[in-house]
Structures are given as C-alpha cells and as structure tokens.
N, C-alpha and C. Protein backbone atom coordinates (compact mmCIF):
# COMPACT_ATOMS: atom_id res chain seq x y z
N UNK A 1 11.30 10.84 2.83
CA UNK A 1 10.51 9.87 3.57
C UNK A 1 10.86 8.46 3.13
N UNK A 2 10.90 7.86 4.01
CA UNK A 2 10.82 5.92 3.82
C UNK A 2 10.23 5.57 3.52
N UNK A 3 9.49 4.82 2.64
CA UNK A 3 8.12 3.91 2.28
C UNK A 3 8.06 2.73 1.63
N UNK A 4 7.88 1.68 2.33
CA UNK A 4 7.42 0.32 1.86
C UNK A 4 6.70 0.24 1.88
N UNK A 5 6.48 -0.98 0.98
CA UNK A 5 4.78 -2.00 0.80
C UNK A 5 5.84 -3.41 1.48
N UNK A 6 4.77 -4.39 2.05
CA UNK A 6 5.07 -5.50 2.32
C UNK A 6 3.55 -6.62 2.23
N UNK A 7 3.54 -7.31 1.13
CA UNK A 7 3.01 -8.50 1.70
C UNK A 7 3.23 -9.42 2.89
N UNK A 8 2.47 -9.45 3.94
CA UNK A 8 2.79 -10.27 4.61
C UNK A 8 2.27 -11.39 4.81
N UNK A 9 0.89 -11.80 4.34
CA UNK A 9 0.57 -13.00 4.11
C UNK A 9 -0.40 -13.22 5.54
N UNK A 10 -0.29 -12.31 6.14
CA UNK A 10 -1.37 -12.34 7.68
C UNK A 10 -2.55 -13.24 7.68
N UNK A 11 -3.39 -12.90 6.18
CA UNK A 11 -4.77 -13.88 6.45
C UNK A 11 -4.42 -15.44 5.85
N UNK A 12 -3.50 -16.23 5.69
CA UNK A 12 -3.08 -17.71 5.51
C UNK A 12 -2.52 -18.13 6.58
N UNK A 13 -3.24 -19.38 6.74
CA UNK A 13 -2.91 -20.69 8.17
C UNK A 13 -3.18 -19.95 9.05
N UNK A 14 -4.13 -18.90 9.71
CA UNK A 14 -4.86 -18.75 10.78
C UNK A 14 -3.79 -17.30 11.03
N UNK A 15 -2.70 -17.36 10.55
CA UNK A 15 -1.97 -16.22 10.91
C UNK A 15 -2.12 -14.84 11.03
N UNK A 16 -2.78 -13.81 12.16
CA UNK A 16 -3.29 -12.61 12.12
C UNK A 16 -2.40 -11.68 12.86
N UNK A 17 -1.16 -11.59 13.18
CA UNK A 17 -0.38 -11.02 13.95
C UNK A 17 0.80 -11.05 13.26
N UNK A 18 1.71 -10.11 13.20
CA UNK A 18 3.02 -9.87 12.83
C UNK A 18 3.53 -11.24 13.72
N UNK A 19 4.16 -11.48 12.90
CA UNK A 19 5.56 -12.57 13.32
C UNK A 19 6.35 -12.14 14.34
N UNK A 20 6.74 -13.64 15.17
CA UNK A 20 7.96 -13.16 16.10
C UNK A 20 8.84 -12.46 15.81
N UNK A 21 9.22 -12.66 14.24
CA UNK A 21 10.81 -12.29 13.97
C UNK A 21 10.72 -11.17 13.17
N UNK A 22 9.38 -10.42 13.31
CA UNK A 22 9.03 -9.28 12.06
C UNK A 22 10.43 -8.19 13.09
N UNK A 23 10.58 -8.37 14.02
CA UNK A 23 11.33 -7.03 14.41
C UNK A 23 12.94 -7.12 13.56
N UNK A 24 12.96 -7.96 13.54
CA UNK A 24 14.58 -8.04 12.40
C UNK A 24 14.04 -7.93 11.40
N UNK A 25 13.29 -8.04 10.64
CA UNK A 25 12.80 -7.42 9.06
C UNK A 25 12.78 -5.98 9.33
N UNK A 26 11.94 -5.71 9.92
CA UNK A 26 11.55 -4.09 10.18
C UNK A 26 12.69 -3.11 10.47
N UNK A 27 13.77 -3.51 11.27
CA UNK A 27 14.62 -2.84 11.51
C UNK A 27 15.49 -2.95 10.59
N UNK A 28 15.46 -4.24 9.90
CA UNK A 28 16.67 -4.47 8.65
C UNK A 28 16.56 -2.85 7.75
N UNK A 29 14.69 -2.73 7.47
CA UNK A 29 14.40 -2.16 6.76
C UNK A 29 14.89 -0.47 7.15
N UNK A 30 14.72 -0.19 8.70
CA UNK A 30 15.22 0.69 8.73
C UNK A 30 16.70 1.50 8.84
N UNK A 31 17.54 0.09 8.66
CA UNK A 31 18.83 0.19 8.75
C UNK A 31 19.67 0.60 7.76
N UNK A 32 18.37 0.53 6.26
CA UNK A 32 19.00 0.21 4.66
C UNK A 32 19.23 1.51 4.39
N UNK A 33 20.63 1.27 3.75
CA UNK A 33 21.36 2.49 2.80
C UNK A 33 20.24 2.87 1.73
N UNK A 34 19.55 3.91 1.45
CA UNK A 34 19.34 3.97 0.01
C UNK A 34 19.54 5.20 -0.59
N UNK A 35 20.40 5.72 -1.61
CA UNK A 35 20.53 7.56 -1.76
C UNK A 35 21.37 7.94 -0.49
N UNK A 36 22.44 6.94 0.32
CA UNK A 36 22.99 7.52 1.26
C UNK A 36 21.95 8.12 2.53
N UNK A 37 20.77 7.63 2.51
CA UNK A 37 19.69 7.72 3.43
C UNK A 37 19.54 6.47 4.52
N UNK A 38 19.90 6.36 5.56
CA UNK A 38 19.38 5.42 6.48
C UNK A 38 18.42 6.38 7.36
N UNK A 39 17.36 5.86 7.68
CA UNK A 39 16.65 6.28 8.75
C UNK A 39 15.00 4.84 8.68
N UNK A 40 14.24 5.25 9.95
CA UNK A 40 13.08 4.57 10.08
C UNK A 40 12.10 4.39 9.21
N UNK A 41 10.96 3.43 9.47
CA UNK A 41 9.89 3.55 8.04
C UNK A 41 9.41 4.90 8.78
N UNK A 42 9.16 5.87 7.55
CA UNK A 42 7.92 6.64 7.84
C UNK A 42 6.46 6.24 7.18
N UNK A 43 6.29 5.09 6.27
CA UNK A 43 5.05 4.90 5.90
C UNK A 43 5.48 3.13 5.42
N UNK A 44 4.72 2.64 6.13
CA UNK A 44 4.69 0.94 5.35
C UNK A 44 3.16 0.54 5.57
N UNK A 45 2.81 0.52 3.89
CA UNK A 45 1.50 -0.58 3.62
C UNK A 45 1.38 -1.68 3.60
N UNK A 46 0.44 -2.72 4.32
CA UNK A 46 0.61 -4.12 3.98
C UNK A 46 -0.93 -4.29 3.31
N UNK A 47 -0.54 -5.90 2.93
CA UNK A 47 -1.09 -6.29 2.27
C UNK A 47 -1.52 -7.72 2.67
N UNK A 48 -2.68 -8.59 3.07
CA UNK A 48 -3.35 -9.80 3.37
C UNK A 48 -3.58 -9.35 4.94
N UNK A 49 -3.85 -8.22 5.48
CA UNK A 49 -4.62 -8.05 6.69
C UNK A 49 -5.50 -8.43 7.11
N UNK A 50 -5.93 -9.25 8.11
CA UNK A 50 -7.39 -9.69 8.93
C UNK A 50 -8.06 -8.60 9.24
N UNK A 51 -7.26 -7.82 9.95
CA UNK A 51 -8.28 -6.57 10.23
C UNK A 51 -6.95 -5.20 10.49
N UNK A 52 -7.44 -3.87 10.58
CA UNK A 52 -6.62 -2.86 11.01
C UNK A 52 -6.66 -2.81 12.59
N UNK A 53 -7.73 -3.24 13.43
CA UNK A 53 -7.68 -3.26 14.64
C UNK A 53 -6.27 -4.71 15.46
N UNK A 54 -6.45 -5.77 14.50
CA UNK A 54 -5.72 -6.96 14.61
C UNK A 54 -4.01 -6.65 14.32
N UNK A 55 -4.03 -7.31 12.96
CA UNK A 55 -2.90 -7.28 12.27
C UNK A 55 -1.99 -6.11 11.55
N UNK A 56 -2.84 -5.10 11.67
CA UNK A 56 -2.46 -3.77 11.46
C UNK A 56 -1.18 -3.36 12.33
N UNK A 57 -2.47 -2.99 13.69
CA UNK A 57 -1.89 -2.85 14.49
C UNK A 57 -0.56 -3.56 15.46
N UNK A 58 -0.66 -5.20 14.81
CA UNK A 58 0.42 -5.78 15.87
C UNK A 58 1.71 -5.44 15.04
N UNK A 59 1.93 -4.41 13.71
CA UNK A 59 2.95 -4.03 13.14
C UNK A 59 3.68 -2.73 13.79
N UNK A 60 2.77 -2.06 14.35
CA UNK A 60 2.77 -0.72 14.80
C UNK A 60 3.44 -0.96 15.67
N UNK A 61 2.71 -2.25 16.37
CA UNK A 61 3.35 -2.49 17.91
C UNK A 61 4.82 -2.60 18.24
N UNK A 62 5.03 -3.58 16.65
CA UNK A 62 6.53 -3.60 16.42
C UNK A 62 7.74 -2.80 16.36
N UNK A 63 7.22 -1.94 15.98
CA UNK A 63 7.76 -0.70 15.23
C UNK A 63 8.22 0.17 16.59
N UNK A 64 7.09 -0.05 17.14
CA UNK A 64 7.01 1.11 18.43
C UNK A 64 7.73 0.45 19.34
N UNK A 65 8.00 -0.82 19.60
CA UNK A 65 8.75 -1.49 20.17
C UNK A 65 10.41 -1.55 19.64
N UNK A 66 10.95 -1.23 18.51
CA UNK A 66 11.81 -1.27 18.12
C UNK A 66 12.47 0.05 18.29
N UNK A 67 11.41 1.32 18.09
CA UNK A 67 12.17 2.61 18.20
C UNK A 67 11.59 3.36 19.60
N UNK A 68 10.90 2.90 20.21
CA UNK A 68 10.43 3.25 21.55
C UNK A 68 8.91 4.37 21.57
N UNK A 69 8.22 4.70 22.45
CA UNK A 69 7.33 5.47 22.18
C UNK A 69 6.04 4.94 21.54
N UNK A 70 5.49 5.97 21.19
CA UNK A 70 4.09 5.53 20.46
C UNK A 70 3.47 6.20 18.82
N UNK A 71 4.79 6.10 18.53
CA UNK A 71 5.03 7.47 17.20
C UNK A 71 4.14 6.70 16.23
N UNK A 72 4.15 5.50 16.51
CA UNK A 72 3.92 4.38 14.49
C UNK A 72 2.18 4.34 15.10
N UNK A 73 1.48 4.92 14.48
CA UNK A 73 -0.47 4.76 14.39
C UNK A 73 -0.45 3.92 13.02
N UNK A 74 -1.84 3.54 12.85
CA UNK A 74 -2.26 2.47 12.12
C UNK A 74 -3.39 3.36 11.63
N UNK A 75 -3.90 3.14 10.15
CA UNK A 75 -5.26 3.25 9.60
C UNK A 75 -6.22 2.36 10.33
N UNK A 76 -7.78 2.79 9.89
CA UNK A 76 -8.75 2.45 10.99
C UNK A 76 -9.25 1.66 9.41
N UNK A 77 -8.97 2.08 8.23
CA UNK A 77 -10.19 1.16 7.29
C UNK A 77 -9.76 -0.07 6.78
N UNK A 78 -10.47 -0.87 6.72
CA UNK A 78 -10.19 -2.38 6.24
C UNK A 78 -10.19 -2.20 4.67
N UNK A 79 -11.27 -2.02 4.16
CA UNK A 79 -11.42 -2.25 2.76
C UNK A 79 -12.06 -3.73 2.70
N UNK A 80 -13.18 -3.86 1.65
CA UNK A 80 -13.57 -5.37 1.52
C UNK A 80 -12.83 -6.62 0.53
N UNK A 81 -12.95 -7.33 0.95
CA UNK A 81 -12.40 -8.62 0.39
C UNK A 81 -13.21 -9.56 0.17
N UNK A 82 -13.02 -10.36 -1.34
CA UNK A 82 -13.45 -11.59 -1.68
C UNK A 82 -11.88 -12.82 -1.29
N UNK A 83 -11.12 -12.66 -0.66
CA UNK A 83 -10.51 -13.53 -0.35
C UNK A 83 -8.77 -12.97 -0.15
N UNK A 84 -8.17 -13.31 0.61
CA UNK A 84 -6.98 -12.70 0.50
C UNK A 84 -6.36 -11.31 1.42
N UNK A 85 -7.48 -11.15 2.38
CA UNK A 85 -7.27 -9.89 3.69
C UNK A 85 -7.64 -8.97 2.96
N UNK A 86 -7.12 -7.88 3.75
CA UNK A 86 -7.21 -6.77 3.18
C UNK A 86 -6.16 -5.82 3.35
N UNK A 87 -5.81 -4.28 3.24
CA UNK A 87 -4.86 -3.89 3.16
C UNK A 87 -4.73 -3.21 4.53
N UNK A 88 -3.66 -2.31 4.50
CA UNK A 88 -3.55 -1.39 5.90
C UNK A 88 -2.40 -0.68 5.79
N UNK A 89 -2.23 0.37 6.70
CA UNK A 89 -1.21 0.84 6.87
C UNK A 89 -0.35 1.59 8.14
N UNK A 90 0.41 1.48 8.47
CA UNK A 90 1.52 2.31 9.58
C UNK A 90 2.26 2.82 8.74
N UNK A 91 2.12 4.22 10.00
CA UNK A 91 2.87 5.32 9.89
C UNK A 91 3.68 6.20 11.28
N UNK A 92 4.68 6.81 10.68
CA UNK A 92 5.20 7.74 11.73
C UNK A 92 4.77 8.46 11.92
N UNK A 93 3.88 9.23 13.06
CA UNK A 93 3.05 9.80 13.06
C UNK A 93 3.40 11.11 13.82
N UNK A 94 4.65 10.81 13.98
CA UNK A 94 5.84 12.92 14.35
C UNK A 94 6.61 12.93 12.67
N UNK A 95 6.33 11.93 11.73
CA UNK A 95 7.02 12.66 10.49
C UNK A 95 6.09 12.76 9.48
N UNK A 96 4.90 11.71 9.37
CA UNK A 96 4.30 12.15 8.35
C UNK A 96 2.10 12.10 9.17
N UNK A 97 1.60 13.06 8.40
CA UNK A 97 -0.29 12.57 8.75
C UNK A 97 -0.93 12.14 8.46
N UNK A 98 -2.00 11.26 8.67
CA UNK A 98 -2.83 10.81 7.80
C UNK A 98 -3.96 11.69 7.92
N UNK A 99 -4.13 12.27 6.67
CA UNK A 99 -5.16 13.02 6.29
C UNK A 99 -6.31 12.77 5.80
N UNK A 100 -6.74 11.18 5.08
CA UNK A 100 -7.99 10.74 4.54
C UNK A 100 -7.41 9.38 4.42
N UNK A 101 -8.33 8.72 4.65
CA UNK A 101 -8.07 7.15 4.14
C UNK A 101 -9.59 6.85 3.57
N UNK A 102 -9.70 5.91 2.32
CA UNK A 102 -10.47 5.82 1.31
C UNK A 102 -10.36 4.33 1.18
N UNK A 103 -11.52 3.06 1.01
CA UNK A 103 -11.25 2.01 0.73
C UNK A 103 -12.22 2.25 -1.01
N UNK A 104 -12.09 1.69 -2.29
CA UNK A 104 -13.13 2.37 -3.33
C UNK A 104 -12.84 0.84 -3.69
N UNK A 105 -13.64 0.29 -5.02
CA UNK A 105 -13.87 -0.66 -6.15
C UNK A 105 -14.69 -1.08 -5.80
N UNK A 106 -15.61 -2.16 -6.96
CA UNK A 106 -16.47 -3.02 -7.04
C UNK A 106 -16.22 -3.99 -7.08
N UNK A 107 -16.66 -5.28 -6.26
CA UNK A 107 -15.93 -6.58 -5.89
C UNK A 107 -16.95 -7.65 -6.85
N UNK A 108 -15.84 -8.05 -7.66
CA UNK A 108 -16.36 -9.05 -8.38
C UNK A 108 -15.59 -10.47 -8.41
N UNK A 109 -16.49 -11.12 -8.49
CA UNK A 109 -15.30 -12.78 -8.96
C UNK A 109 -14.39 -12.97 -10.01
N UNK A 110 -14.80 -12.34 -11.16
CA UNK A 110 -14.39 -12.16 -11.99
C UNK A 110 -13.87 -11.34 -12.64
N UNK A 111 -13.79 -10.04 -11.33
CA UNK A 111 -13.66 -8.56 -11.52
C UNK A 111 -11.86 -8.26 -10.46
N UNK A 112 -12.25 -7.32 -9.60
CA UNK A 112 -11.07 -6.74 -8.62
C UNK A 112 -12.03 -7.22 -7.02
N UNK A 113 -10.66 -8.40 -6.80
CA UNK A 113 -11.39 -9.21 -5.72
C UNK A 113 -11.10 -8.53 -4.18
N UNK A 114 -10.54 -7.60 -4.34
CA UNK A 114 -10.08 -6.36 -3.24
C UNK A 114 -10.00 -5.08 -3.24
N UNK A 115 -10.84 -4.58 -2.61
CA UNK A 115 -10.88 -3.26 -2.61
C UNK A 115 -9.38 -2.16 -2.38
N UNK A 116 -9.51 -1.67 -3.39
CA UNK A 116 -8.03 -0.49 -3.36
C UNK A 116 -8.14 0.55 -1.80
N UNK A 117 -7.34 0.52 -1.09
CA UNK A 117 -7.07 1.60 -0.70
C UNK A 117 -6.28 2.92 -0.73
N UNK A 118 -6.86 3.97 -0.67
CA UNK A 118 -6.53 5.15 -0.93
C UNK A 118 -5.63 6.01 0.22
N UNK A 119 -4.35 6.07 0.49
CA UNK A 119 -4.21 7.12 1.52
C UNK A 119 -3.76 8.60 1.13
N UNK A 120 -4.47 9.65 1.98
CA UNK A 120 -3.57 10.95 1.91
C UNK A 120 -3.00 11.43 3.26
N UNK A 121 -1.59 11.69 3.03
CA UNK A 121 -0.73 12.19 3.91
C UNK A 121 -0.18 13.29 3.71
N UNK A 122 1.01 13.87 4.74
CA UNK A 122 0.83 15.14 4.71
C UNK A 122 2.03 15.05 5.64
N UNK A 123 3.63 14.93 5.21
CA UNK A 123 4.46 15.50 5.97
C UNK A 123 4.64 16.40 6.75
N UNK A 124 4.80 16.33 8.04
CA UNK A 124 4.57 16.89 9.32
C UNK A 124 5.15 18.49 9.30
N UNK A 125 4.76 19.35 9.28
CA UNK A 125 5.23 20.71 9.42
C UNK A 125 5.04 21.40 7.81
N UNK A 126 4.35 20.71 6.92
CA UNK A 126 3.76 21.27 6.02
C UNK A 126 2.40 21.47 5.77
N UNK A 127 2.46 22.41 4.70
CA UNK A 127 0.92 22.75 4.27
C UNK A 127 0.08 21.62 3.64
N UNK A 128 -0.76 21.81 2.63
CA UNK A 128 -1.42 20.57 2.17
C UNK A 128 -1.30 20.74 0.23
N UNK A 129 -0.36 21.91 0.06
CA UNK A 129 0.51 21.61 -0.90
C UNK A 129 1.56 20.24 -0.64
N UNK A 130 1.86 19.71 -0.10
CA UNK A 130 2.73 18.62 0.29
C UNK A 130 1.84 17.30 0.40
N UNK A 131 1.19 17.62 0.09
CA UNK A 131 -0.07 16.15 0.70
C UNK A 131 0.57 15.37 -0.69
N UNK A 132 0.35 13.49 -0.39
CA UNK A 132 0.47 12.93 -1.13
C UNK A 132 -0.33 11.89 -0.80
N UNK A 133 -0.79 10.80 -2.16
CA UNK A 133 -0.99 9.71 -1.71
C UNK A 133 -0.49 8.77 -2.33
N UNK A 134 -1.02 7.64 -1.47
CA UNK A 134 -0.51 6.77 -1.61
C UNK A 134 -1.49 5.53 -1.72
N UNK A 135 -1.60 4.62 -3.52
CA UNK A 135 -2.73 3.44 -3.50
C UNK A 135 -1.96 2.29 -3.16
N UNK A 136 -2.72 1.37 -2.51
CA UNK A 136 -2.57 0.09 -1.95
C UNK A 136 -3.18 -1.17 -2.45
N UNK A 137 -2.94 -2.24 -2.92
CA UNK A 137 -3.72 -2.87 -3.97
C UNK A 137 -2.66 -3.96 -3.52
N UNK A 138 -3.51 -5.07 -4.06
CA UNK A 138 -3.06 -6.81 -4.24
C UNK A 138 -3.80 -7.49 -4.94
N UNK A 139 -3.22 -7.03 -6.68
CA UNK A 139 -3.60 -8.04 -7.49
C UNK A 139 -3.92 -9.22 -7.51
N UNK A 140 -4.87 -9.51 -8.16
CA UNK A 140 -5.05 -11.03 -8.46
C UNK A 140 -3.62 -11.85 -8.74
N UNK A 141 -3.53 -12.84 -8.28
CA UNK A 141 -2.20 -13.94 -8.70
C UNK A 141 -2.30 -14.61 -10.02
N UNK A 142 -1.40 -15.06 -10.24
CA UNK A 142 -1.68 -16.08 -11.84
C UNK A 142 -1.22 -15.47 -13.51
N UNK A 143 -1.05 -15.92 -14.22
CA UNK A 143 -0.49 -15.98 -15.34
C UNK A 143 -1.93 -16.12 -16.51
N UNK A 144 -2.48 -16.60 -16.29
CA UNK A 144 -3.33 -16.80 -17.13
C UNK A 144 -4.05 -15.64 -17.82
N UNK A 145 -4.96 -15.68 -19.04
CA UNK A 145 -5.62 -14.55 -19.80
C UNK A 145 -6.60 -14.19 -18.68
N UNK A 146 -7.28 -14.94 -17.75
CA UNK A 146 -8.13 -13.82 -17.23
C UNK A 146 -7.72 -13.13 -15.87
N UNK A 147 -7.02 -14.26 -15.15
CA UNK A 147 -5.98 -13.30 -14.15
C UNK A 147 -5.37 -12.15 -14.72
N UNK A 148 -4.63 -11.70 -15.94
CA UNK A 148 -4.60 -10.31 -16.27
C UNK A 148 -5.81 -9.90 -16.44
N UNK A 149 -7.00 -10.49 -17.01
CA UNK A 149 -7.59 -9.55 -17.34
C UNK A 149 -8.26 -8.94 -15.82
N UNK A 150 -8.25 -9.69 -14.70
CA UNK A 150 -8.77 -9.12 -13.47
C UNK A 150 -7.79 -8.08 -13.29
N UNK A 151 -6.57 -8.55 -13.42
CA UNK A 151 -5.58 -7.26 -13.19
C UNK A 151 -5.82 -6.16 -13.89
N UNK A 152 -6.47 -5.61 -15.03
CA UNK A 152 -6.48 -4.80 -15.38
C UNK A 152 -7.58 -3.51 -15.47
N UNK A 153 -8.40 -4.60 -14.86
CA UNK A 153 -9.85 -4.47 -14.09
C UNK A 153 -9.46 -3.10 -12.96
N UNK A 154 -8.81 -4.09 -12.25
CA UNK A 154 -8.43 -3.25 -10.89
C UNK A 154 -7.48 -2.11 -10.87
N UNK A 155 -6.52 -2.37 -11.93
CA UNK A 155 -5.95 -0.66 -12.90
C UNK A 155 -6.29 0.14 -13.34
N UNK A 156 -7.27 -0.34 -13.62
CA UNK A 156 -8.26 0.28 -14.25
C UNK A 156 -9.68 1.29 -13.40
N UNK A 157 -9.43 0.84 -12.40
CA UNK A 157 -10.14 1.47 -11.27
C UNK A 157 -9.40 2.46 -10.23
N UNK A 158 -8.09 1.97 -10.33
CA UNK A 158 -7.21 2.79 -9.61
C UNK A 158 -6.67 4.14 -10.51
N UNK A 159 -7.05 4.00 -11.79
CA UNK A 159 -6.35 4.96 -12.76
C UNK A 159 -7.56 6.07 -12.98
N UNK A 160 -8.97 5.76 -12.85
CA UNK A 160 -9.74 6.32 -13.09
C UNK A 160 -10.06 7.13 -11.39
N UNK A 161 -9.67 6.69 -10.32
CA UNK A 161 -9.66 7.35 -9.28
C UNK A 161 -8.88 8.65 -9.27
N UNK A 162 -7.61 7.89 -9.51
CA UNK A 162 -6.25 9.11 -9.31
C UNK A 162 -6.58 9.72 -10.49
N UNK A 163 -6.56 9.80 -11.85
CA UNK A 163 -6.90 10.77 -12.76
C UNK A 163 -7.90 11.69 -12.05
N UNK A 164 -9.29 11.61 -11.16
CA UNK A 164 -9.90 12.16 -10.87
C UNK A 164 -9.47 13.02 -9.66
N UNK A 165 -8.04 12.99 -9.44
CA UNK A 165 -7.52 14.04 -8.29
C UNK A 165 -6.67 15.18 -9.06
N UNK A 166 -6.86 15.27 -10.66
CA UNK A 166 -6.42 16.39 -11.14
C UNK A 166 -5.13 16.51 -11.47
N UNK A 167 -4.81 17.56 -12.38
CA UNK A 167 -3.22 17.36 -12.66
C UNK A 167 -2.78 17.82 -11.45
N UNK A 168 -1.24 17.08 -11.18
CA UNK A 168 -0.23 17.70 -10.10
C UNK A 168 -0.29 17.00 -9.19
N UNK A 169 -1.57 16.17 -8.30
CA UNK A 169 -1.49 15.26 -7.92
C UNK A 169 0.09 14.40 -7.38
N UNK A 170 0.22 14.35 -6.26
CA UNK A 170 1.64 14.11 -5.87
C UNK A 170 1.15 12.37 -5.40
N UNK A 171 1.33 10.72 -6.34
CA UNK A 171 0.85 9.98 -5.97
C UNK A 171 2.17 8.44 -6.19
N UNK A 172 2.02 8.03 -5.27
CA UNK A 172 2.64 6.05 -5.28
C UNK A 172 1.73 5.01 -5.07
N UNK A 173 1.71 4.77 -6.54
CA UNK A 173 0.72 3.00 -6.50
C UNK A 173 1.85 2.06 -5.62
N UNK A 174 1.63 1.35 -5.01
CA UNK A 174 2.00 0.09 -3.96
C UNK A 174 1.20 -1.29 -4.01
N UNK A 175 1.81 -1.83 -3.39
CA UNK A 175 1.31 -3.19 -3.33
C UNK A 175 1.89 -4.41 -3.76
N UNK A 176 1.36 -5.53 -3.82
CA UNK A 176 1.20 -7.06 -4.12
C UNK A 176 0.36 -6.73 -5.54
N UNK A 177 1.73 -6.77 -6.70
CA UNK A 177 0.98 -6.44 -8.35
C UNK A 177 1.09 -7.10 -8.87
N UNK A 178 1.60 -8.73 -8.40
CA UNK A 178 1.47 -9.42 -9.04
C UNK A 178 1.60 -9.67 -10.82
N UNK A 179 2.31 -8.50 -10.80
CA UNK A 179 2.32 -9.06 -12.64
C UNK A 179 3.33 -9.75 -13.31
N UNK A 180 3.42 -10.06 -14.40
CA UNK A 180 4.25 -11.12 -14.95
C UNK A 180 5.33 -10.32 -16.04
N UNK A 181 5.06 -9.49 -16.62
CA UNK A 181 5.60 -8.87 -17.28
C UNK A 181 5.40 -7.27 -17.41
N UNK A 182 6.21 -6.52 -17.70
CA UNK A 182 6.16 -5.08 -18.06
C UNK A 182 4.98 -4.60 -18.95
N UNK A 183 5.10 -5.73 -20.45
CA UNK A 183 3.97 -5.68 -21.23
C UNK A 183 2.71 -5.63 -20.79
N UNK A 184 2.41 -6.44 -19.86
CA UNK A 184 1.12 -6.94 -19.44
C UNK A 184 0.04 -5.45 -19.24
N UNK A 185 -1.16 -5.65 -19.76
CA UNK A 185 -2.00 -4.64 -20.03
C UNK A 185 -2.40 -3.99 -18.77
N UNK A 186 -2.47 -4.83 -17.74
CA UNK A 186 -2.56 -3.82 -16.24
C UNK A 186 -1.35 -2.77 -15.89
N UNK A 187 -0.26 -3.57 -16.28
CA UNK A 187 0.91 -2.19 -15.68
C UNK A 187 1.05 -1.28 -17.03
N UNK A 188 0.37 -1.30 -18.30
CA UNK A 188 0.79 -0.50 -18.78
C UNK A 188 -0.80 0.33 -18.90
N UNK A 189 -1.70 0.45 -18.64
CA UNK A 189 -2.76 0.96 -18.11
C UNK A 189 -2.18 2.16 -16.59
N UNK A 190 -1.30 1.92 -16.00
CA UNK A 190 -0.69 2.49 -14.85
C UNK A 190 0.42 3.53 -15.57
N UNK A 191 0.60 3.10 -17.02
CA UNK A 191 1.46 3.71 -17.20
C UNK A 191 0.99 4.91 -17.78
N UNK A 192 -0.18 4.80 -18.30
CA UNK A 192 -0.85 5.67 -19.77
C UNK A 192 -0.98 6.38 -19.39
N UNK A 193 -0.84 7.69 -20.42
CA UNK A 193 -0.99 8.71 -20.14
C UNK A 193 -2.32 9.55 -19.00
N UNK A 194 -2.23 10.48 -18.74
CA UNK A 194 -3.30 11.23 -18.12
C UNK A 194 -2.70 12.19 -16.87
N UNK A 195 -3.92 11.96 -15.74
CA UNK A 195 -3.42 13.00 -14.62
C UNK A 195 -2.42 12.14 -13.62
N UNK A 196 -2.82 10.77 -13.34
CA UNK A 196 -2.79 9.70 -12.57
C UNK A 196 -1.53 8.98 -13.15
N UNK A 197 -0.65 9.21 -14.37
CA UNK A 197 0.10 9.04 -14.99
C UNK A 197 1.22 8.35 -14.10
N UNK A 198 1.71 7.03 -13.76
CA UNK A 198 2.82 6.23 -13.29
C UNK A 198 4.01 6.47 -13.96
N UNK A 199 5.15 6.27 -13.46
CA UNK A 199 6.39 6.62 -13.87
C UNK A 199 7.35 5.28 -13.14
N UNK A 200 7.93 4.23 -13.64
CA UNK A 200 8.66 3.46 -13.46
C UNK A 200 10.28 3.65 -13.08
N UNK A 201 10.72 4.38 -12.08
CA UNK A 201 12.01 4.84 -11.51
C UNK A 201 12.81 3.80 -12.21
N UNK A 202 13.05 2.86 -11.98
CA UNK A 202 13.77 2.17 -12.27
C UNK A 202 13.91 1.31 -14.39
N UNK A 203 12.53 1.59 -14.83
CA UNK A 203 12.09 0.85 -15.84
C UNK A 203 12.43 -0.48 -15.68
C-alpha cells in the first residue's frame, strides 16, 4: 500500500480547499519510485483541515479527478481543535476500508491542542487479521521547553491509546511532528518500549 501524511496548511489565510495545483503534487506522488513500486495513494492523511465535509473532501475530489471514478472516500470525523484545523483522511476505497475512525485527547492550552485521530483499515479482500491503523497528529510547533513539553503530552496520549490495542497490533503514527530532534522526549516516548512500540525505518 501507498501512504502519505501531508500538511497542507488548509485552515491559514481563509484557505479551505485543496489548491489549484494540488493535482501535480498528488500525481507526482503517485508517480514515485519507491522499493521499485509506482502506483496511486491508497491512504493520505492531512493535516490543518477546516472540516472533512470541506477540505477533506476537495482532496478526494482531486484524486478522483486525476485517476477517474469515485474510488478516493474521505473520513466523516473532524476531531477538535484549539487552533490549527484538524485532521482527515482519503482513501482508495477498491484497495483499502475504513473500518473505525476515532478522534481521542484532552484539549488543553497548555496540554495537546488537537485531538489525535485514530484510523482502522482493512485491505480490500482480507480478513480483519490485516486490519491496521493508522494515528494522525500535528504537534505543537516550536523549540522551546514547553512546546516539547506539549509534544510529549500528546505522545503520550497516543502511546497510551495504541498500547491499549494489545500486542501485535499492526500500527503508523503520521503527521505534522514537528520535532526538533531525535532526542527530544516526545519521539522517544513513541519509541519506548511496550505494545504501541514505534520503530524508526530509516533511524
């Protein structure tokens, strides 16, 4: 399967709609070599959404406009925000399902100013041994001691979720993570041990 995250920045300067020129990004994306793999997105999350009915959807539109048909559906949940949209997602919806969508956290000022979203999917022609998910998140911005420490806030919420889906758990954190370094106590909270346990492909 294909899967991006993309910030797109939807809720700044009034902007709630995919861009004119999102169809040359999108297709760039589906054009890319990776593992000797070219093919379409089957799953892209964004990140600074106005709404899933809005800006969600005018990605889908794209998509569906680029490869024809009506294959790319959109999630229906927003998730709440103290500033900064919210998340969303398209999918191919003849390659992979959406099986649950989940918005969870506690919104604080000083806490995780966006609610995580949760997806489970379910590659098309399998059982629900195959189910995976996938979290969606957009860290706080900034360098400073308490901008990590919000970041770690919200790792901290996402780690205590996915630990709670048990060992074996088939899962990809995503998003706008905003972090500054490897060290930094939010990504290595993602890293720590448990069920929910992150793994850095690349280190």
């Amino acid at each position: 399967l294909r899967i991006a995250t993309y910030n797109t920045g939807n809720s700044q300067g009034g902007q709630t709609l995919a861009r004119t020129d999102m169809d040359v990004v999108l297709t760039a994306i589906g054009n890319e070599s990776a593992a000797g793999l070219t093919k379409p997105l089957d799953v892209l999350v964004l990140q600074e959404q106005a709404s899933p009915a809005t800006s969600t959807q005018s990605f889908a539109n794209v998509l569906n406009g680029i490869y024809g048909g009506n294959a790319y559906q959109r999630g229906t949940v927003a998730g709440a925000s103290l500033g900064g949209g919210g998340m969303g997602i398209v999918y191919n919806s003849s390659t992979v399902s959406l099986i649950d969508e989940l918005a969870f956290g506690s919104l604080s000022s000083n806490g995780q100013l966006r609610q995580t979203l949760r997806y489970q999917l379910r590659p098309v022609g399998y059982d629900a041994a195959a189910d995976f998910y996938v979290y969606v998140d957009h860290y706080k911005a900034g360098s400073s001691n308490s901008d990590q420490a919000q970041r770690l806030v919200e790792a901290q919420s996402v780690r205590n979720n996915a630990d709670a889906l048990g060992e074996g758990a088939h899962l990809i954190y995503a998003g706008d993570f905003n972090v500054q370094a490897s060290s930094e106590a939010m990504y290595q909270e993602l890293l720590s041990t448990g069920n929910g346990q992150a793994f850095d492909p690349i280190d």
